[in-house]
N, C-alpha and C. Protein backbone atom coordinates (compact mmCIF):
# COMPACT_ATOMS: atom_id res chain seq x y z
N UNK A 1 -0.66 -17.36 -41.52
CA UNK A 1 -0.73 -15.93 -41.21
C UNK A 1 0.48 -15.48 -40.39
N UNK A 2 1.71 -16.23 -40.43
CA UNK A 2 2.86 -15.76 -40.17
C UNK A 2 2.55 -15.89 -38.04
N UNK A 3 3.88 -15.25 -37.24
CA UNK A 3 3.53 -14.99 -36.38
C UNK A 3 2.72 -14.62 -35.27
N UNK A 4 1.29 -14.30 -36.14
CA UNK A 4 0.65 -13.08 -35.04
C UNK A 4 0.14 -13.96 -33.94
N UNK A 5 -0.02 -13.24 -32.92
CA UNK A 5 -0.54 -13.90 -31.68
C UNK A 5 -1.79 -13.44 -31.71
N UNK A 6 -2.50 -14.60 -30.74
CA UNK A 6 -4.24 -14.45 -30.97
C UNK A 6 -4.25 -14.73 -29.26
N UNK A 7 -5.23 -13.70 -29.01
CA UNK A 7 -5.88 -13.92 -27.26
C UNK A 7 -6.98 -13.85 -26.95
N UNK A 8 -6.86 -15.69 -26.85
CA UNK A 8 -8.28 -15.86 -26.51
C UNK A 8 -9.41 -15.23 -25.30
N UNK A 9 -10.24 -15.70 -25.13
CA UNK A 9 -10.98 -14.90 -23.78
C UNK A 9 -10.53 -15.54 -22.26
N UNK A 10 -9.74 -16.07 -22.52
CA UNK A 10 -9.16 -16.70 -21.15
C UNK A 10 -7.36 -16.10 -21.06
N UNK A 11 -7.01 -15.44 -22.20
CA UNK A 11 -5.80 -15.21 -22.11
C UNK A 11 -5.64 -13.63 -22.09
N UNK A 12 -5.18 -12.79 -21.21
CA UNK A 12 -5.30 -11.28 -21.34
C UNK A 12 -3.96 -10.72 -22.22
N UNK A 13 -4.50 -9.76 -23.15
CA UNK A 13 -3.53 -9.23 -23.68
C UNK A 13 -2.86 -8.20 -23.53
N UNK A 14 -1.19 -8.52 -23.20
CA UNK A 14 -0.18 -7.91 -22.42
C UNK A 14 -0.11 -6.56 -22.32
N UNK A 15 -0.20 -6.09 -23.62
CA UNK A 15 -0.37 -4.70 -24.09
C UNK A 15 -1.28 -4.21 -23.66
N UNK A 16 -2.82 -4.45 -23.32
CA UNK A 16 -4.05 -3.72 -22.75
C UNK A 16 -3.72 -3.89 -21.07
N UNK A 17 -3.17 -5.12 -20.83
CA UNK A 17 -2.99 -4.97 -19.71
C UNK A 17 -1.69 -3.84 -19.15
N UNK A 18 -0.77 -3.55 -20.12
CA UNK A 18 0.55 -2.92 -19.14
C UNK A 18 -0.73 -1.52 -19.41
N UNK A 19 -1.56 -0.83 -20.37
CA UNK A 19 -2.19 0.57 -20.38
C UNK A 19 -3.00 0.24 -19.12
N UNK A 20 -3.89 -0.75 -19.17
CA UNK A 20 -4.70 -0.14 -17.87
C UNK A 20 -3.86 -0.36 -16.62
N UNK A 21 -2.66 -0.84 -16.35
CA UNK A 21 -1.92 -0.51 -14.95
C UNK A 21 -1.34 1.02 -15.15
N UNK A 22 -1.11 0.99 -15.99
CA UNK A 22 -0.60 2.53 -15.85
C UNK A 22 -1.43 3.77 -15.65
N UNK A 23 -3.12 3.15 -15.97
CA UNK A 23 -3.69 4.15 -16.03
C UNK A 23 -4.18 4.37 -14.83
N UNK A 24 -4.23 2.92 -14.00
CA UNK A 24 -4.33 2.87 -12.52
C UNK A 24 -3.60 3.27 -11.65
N UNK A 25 -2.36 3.53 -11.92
CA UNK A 25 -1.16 3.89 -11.50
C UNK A 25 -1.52 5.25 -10.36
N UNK A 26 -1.26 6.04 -11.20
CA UNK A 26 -1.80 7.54 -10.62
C UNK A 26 -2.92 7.91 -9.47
N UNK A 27 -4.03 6.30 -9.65
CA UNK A 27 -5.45 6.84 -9.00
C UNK A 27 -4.71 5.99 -7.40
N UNK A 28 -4.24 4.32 -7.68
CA UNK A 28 -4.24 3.73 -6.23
C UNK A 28 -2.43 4.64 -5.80
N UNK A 29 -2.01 5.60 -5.99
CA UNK A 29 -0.52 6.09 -5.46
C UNK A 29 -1.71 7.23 -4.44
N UNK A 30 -2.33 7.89 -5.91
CA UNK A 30 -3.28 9.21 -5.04
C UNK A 30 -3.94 8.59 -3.77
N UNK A 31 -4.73 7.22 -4.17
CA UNK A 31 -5.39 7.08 -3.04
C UNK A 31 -4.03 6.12 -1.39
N UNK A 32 -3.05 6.36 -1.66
CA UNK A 32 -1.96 6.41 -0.73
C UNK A 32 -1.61 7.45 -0.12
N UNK A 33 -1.84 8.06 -0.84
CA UNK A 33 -1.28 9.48 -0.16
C UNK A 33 -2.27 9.90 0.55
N UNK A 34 -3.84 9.86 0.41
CA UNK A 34 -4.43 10.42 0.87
C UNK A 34 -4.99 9.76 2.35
N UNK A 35 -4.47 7.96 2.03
CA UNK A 35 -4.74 7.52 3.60
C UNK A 35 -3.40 7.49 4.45
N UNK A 36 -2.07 7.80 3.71
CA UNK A 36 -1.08 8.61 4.52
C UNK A 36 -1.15 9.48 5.24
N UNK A 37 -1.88 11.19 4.58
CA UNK A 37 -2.71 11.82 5.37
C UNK A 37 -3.36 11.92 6.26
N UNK A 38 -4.07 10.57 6.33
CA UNK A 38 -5.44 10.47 7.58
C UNK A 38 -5.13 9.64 8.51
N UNK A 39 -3.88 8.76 8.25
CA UNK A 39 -3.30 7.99 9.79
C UNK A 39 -2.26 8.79 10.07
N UNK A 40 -1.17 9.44 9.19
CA UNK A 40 -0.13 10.06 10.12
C UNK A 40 -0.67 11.85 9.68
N UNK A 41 -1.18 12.51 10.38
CA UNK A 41 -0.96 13.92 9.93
C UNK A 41 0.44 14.95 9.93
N UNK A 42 0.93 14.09 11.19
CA UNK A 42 2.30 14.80 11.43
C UNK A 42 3.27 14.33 11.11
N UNK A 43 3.42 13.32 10.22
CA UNK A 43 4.20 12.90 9.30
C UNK A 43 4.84 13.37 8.39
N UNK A 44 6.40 14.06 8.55
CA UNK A 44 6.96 14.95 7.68
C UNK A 44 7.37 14.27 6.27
N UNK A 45 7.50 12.87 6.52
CA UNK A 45 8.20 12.00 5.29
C UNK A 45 7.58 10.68 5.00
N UNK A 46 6.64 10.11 4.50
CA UNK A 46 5.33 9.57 5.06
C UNK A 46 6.18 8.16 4.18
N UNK A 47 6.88 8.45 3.21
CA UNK A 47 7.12 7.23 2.42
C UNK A 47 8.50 7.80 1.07
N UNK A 48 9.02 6.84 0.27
CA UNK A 48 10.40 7.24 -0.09
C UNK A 48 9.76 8.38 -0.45
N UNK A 49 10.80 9.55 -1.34
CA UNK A 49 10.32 10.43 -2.37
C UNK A 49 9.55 9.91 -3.44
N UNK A 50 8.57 10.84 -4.00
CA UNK A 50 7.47 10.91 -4.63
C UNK A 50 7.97 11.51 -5.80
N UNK A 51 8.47 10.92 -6.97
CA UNK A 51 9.13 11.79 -8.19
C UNK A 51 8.40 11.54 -9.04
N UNK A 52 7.71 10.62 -8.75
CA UNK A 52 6.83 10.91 -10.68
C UNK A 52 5.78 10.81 -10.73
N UNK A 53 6.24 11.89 -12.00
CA UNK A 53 5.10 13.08 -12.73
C UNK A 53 3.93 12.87 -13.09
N UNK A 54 4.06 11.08 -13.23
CA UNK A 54 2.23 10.47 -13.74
C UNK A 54 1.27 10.80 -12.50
N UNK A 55 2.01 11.03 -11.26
CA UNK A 55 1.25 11.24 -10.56
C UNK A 55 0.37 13.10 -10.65
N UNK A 56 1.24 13.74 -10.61
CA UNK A 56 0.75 15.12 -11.39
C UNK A 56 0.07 14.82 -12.11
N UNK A 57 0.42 14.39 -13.14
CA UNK A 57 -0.24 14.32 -14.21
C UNK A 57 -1.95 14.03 -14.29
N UNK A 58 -2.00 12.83 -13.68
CA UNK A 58 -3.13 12.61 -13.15
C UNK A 58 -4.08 13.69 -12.55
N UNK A 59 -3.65 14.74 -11.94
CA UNK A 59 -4.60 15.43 -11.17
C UNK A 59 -4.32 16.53 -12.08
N UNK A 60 -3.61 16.92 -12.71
CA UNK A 60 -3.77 18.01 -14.01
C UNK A 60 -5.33 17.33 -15.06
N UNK A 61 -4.51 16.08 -15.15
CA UNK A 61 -6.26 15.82 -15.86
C UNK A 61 -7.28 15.79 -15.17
N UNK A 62 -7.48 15.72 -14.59
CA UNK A 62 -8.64 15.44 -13.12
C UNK A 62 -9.46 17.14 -12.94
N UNK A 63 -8.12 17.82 -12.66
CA UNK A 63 -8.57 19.33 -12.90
C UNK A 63 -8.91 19.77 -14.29
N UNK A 64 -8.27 19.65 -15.37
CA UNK A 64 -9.18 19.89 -16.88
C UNK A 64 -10.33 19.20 -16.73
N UNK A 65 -10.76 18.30 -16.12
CA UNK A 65 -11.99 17.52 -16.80
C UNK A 65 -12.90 18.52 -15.82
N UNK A 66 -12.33 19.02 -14.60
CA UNK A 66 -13.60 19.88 -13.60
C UNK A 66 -13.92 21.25 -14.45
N UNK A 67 -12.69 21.33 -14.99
CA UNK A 67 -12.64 22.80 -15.83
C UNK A 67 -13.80 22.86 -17.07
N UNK A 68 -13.50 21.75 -17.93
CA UNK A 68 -14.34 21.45 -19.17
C UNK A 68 -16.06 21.22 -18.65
N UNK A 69 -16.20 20.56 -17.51
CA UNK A 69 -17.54 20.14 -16.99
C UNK A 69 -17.95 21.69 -16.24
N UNK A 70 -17.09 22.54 -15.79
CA UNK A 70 -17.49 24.05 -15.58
C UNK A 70 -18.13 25.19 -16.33
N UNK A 71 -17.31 24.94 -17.34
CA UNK A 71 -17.62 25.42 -18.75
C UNK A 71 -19.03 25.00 -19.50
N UNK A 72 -19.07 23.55 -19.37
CA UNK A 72 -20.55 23.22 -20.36
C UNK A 72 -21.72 23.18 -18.69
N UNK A 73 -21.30 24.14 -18.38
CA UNK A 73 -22.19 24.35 -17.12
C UNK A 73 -23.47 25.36 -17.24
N UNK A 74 -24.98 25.38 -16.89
CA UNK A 74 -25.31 26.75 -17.37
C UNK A 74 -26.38 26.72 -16.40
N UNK A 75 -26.29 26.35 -15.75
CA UNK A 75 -27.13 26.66 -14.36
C UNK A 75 -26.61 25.96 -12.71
N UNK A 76 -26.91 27.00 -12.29
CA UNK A 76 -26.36 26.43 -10.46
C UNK A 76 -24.37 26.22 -10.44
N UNK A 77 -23.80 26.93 -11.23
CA UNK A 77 -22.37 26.85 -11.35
C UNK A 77 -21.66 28.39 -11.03
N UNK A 78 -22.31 29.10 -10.26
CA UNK A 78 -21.28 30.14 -10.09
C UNK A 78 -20.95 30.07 -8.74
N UNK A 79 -19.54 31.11 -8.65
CA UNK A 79 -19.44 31.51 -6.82
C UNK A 79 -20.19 32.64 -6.29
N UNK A 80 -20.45 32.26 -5.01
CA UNK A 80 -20.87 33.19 -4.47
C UNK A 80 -20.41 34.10 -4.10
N UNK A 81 -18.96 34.45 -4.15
CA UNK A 81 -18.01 35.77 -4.09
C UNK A 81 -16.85 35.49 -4.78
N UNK A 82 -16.06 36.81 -4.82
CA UNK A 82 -14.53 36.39 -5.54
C UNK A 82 -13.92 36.15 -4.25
N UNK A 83 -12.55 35.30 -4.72
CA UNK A 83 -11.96 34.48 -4.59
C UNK A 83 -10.26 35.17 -4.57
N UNK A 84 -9.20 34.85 -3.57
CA UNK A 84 -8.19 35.22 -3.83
C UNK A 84 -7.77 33.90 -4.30
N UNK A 85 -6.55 33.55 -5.47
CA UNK A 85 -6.10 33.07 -6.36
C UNK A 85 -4.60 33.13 -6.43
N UNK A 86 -3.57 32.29 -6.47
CA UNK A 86 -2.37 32.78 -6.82
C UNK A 86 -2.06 32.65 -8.39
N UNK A 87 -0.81 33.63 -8.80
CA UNK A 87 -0.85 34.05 -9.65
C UNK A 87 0.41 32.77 -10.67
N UNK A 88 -0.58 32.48 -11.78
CA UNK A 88 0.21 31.19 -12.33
C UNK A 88 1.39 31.71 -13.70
N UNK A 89 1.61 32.74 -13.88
CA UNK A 89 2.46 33.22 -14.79
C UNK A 89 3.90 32.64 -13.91
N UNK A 90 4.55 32.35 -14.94
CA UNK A 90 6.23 32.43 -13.88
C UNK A 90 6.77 33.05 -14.82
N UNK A 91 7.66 33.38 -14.03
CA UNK A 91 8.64 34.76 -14.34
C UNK A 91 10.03 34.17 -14.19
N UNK A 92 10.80 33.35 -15.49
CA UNK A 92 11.81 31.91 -14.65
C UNK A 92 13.07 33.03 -14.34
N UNK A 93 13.10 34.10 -14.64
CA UNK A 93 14.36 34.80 -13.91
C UNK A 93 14.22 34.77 -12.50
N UNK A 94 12.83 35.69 -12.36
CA UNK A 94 12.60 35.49 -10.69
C UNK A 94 12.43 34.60 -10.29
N UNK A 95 11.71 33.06 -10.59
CA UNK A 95 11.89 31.91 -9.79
C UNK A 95 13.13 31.58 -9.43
N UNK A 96 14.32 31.53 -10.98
CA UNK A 96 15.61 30.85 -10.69
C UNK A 96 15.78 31.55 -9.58
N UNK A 97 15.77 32.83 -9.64
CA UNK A 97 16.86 33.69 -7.78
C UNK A 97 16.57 33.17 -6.87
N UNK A 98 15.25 32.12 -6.61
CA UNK A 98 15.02 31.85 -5.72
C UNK A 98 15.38 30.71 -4.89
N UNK A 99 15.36 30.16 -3.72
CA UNK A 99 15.95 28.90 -3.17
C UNK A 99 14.77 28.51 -3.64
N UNK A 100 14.73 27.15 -2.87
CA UNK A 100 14.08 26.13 -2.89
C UNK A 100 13.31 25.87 -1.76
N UNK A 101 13.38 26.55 -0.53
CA UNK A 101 12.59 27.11 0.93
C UNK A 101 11.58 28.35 -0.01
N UNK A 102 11.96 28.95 -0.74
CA UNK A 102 10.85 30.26 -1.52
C UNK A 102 10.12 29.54 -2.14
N UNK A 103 10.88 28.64 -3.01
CA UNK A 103 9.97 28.55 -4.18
C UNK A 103 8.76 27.51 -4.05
N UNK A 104 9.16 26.77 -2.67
CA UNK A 104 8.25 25.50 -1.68
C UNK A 104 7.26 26.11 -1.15
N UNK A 105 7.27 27.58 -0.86
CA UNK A 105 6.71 28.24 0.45
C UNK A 105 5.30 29.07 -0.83
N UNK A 106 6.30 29.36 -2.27
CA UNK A 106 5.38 30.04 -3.28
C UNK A 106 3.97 29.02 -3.60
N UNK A 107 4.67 27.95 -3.82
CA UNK A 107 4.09 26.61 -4.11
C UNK A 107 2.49 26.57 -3.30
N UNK A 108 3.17 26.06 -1.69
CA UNK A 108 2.31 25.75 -0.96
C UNK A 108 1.14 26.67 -0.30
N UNK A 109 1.77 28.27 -0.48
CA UNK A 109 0.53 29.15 -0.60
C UNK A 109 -0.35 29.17 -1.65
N UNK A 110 -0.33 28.94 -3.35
CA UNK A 110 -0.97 28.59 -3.73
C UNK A 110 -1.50 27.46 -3.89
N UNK A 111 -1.00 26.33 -3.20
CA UNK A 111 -2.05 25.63 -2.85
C UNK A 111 -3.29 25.47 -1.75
N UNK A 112 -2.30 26.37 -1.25
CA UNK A 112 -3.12 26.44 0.23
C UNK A 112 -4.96 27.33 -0.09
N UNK A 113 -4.26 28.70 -0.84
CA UNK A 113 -5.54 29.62 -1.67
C UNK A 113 -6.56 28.31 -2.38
N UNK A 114 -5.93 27.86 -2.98
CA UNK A 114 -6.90 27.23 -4.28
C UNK A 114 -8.15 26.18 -3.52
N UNK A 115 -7.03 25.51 -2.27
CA UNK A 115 -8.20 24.74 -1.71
C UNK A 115 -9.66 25.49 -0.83
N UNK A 116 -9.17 26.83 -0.54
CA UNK A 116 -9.94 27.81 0.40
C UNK A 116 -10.84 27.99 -0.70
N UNK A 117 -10.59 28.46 -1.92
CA UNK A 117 -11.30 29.05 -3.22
C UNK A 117 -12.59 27.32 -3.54
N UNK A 118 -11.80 26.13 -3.35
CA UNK A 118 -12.31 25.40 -3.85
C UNK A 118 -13.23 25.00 -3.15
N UNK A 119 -13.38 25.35 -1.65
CA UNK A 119 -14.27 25.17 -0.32
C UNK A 119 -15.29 25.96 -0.75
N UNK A 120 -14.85 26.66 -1.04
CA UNK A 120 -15.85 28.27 -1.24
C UNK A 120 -17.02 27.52 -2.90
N UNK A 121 -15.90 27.12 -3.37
CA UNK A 121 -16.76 26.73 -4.69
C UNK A 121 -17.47 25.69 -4.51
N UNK A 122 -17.45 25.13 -3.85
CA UNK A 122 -18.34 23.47 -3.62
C UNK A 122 -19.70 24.18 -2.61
N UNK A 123 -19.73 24.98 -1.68
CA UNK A 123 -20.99 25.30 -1.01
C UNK A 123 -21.80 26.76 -1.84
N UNK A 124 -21.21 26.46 -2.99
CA UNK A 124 -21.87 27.76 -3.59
C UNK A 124 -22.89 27.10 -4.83
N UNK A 125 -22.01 26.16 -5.25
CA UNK A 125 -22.20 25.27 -6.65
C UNK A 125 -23.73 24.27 -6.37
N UNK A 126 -24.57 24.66 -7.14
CA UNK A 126 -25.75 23.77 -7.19
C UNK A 126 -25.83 22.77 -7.82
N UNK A 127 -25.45 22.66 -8.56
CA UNK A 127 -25.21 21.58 -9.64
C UNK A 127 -24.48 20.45 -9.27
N UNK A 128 -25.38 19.05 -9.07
CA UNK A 128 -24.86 18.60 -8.45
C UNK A 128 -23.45 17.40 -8.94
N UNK A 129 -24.04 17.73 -10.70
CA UNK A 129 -23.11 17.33 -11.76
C UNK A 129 -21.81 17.53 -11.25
N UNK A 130 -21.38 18.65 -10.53
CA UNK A 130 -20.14 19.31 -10.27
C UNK A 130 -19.56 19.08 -9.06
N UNK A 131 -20.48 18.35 -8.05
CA UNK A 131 -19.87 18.34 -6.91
C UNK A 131 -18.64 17.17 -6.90
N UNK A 132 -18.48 16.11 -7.52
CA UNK A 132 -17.40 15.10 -8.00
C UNK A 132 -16.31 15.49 -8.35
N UNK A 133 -16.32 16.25 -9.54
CA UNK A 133 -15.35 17.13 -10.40
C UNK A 133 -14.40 18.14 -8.65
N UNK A 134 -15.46 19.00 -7.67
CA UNK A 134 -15.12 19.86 -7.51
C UNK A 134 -14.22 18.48 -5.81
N UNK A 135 -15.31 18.04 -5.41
CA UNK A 135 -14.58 17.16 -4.35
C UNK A 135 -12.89 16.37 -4.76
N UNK A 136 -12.98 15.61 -6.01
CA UNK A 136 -11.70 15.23 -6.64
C UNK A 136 -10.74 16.13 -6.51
N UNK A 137 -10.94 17.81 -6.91
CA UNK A 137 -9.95 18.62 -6.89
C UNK A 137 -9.33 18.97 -5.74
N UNK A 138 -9.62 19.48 -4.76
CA UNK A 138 -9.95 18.76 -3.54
C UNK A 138 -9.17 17.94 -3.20
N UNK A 139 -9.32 16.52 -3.01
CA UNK A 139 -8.45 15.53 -2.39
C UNK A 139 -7.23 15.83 -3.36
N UNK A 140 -7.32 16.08 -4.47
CA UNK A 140 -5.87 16.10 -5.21
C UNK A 140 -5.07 17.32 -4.88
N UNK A 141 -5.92 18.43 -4.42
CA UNK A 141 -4.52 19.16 -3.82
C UNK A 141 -4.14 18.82 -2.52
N UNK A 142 -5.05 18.21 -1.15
CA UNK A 142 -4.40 17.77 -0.29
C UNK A 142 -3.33 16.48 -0.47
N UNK A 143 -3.49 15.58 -1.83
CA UNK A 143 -2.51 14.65 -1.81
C UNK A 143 -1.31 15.29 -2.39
N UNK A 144 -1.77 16.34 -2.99
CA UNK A 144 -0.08 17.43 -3.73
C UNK A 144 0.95 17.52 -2.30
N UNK A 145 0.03 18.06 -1.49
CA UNK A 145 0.74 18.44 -0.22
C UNK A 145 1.44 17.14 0.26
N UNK A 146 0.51 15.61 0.40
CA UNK A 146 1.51 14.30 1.12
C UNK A 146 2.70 14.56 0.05
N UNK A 147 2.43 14.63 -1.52
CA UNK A 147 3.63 14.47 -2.16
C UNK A 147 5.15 15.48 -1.58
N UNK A 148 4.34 16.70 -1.11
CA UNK A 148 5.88 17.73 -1.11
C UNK A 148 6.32 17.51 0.41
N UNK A 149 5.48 16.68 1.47
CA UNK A 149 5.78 16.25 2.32
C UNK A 149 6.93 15.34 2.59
N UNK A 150 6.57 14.11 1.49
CA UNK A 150 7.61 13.03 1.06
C UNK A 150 8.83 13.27 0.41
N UNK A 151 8.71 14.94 -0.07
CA UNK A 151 9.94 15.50 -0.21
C UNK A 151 11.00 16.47 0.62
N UNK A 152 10.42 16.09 1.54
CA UNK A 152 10.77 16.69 2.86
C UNK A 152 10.77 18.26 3.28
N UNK A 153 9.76 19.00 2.17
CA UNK A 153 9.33 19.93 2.86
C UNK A 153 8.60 20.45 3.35
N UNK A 154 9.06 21.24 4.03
CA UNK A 154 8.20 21.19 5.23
C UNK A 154 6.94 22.17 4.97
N UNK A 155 6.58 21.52 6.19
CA UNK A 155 4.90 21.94 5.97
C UNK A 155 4.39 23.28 6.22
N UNK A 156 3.36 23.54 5.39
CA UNK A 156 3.04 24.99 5.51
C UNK A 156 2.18 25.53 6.54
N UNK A 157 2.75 26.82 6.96
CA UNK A 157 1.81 27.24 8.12
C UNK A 157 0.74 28.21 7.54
N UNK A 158 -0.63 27.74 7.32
CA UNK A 158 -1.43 29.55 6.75
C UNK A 158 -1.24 30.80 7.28
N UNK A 159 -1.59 31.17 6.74
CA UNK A 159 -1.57 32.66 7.17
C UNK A 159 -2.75 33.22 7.86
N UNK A 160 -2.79 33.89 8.54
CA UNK A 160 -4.21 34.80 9.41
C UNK A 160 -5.02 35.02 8.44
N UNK A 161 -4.88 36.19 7.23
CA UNK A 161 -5.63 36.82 6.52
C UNK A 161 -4.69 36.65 4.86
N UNK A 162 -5.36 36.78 4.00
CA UNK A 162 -4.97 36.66 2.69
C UNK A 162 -3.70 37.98 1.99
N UNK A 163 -4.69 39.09 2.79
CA UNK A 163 -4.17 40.14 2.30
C UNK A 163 -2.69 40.70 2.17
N UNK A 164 -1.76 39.68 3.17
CA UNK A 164 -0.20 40.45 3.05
C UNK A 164 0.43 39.20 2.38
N UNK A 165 -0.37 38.30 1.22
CA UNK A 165 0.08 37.18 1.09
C UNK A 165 0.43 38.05 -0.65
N UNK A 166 1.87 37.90 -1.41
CA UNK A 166 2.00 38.58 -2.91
C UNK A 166 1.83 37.49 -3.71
N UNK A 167 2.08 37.95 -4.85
CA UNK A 167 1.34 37.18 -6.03
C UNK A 167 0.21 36.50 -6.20
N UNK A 168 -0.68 37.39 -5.52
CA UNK A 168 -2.08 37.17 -6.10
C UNK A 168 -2.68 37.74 -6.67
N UNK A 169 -4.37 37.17 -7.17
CA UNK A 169 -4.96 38.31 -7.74
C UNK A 169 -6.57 38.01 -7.32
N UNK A 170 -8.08 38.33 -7.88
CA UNK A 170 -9.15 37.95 -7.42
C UNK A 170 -9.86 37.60 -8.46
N UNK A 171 -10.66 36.37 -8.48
CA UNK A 171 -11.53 35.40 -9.50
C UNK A 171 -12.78 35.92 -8.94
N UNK A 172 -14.01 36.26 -9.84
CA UNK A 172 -14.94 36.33 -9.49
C UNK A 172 -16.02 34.72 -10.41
N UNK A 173 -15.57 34.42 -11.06
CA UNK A 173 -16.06 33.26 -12.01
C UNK A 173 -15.13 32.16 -11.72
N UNK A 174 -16.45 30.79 -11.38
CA UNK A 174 -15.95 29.82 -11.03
C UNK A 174 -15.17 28.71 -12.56
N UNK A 175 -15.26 29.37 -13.24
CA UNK A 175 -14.53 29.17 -14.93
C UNK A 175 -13.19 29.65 -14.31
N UNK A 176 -12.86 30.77 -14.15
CA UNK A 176 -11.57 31.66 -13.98
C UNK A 176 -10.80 30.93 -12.93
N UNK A 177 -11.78 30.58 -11.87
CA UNK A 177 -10.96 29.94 -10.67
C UNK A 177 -10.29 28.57 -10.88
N UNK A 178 -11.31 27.75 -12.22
CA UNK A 178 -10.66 26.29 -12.29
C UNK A 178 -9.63 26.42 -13.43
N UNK A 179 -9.75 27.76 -14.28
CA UNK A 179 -8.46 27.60 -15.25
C UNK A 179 -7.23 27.99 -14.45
N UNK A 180 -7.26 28.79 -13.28
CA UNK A 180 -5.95 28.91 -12.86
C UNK A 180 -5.53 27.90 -11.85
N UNK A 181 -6.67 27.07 -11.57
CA UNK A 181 -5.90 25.75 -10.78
C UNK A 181 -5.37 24.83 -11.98
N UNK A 182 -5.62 24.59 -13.15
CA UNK A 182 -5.10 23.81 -13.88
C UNK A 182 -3.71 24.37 -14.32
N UNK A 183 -3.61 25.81 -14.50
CA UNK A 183 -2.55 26.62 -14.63
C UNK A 183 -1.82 26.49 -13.82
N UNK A 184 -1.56 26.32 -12.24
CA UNK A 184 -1.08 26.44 -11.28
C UNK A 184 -0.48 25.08 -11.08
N UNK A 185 -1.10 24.35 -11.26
CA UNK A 185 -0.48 22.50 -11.46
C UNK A 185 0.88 22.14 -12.43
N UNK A 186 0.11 22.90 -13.70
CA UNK A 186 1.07 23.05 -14.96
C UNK A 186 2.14 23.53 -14.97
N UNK A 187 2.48 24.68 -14.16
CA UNK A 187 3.13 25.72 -14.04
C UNK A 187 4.44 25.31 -12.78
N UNK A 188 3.75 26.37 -11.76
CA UNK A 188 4.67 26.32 -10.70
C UNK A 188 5.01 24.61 -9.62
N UNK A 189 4.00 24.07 -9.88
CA UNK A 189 3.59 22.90 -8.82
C UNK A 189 4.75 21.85 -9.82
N UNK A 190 4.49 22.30 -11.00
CA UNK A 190 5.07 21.03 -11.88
C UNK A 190 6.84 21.39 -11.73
N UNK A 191 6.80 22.84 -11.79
CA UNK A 191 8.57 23.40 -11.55
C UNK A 191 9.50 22.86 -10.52
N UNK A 192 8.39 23.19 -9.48
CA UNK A 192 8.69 22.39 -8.14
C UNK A 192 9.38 21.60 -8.04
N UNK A 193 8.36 20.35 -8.52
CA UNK A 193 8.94 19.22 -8.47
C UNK A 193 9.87 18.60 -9.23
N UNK A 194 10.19 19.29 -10.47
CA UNK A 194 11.08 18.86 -11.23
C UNK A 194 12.49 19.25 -10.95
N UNK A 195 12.47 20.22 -10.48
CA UNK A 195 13.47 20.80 -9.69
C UNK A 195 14.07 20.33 -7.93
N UNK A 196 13.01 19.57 -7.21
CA UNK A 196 13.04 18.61 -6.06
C UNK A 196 14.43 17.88 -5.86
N UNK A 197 15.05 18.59 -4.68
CA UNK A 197 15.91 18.24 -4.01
C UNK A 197 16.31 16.44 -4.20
N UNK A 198 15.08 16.13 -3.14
CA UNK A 198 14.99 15.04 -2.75
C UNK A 198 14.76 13.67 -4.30
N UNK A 199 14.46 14.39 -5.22
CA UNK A 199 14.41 13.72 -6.68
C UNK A 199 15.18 13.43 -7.02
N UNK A 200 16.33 14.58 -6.91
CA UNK A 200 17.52 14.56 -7.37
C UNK A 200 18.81 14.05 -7.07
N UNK A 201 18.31 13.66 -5.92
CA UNK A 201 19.41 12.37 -5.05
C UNK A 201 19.02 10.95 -5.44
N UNK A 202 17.08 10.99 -5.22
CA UNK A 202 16.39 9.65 -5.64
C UNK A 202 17.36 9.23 -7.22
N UNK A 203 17.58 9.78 -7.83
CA UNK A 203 17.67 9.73 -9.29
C UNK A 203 19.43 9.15 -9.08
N UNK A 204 20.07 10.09 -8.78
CA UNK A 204 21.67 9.53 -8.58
C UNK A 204 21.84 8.54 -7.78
């Protein structure tokens, strides 16, 4: 039968093994970042730069799967009020004009909204199907933040009140609120980083 290789039950095969490291990849980096977080808080640069995208990636899927489990939802899944939201359209003329202090600062206010929205959505949500989906989203935007940390920018200060904050808009459906966090990942969060200073030195 020519060449082929055979693996027995004592021998693991290379190929299943390099997919499931990779698929692990994303979850033990996330779960770094997030105990980076909880021993240094004031840690502006917690570890080298953070450039890759599997790690995004990861929490883009993480957020579709809360989105899809929202959707086949039909009891105990709404919010209890609307929600301010930032706004995930980009506009790449107006981003390009922008530095990289704007477009960090655009970034981290909508992340900052989404996790307030997502607080709001977890003590509203009955279902307890959802509380996993909604906690995951959750730790994955506070580990977004170790990531833009490790890129040395700097950290965001909230704001008092929502209202003098632009490019937003208001979600009253907890559907609406998880398609624009998946939007918002996709979008601006992903621009971000592809565009990252600190990447772009890592890389040269």
């Amino acid at each position: 039968m020519g060449n082929r290789r055979t693996y027995g039950p004592n021998h693991e095969d290379p190929v299943r093994g390099y997919a499931d490291t990779a698929m692990e990849f994303p979850r033990l980096l996330a779960l770094l970042l997030m105990l980076l977080d909880w021993t240094h808080p004031g840690l502006l640069s917690p570890l080298r730069p953070i450039c890759d995208l599997r790690v995004l990636n990861h929490f883009i899927k993480e957020a579709r799967d809360a989105e899809v489990a929202m959707k086949s939802c039909r009891e105990g899944c709404s919010l209890s009020e609307s929600v301010t939201v930032p706004q995930t359209r980009v506009d790449f003329d107006v981003w390009e004009k922008k530095n990289g202090l704007e477009q960090a600062q655009e970034v981290q206010s909508g992340l900052w909204l989404l996790q307030q929205a997502l607080n709001l959505l977890r003590t509203s949500v009955t279902n307890t199907a959802l509380h996993s989906h909604i906690d995951n989203s959750i730790r994955n935007l506070l580990s977004i933040n170790a990531v833009l940390r490790s890129l040395n920018i700097q950290e965001y200060t909230p704001p008092a009140s929502t209202v003098a904050l632009e490019g937003t808009w208001r979600v009253s459906s907890a559907t609406d609120l998880l398609q624009v966090h998946v939007n918002f990942l996709r979008g601006k969060v992903r621009l971000l980083l592809l565009d990252a200073q600190a990447c772009q030195q890592d890389v040269s």
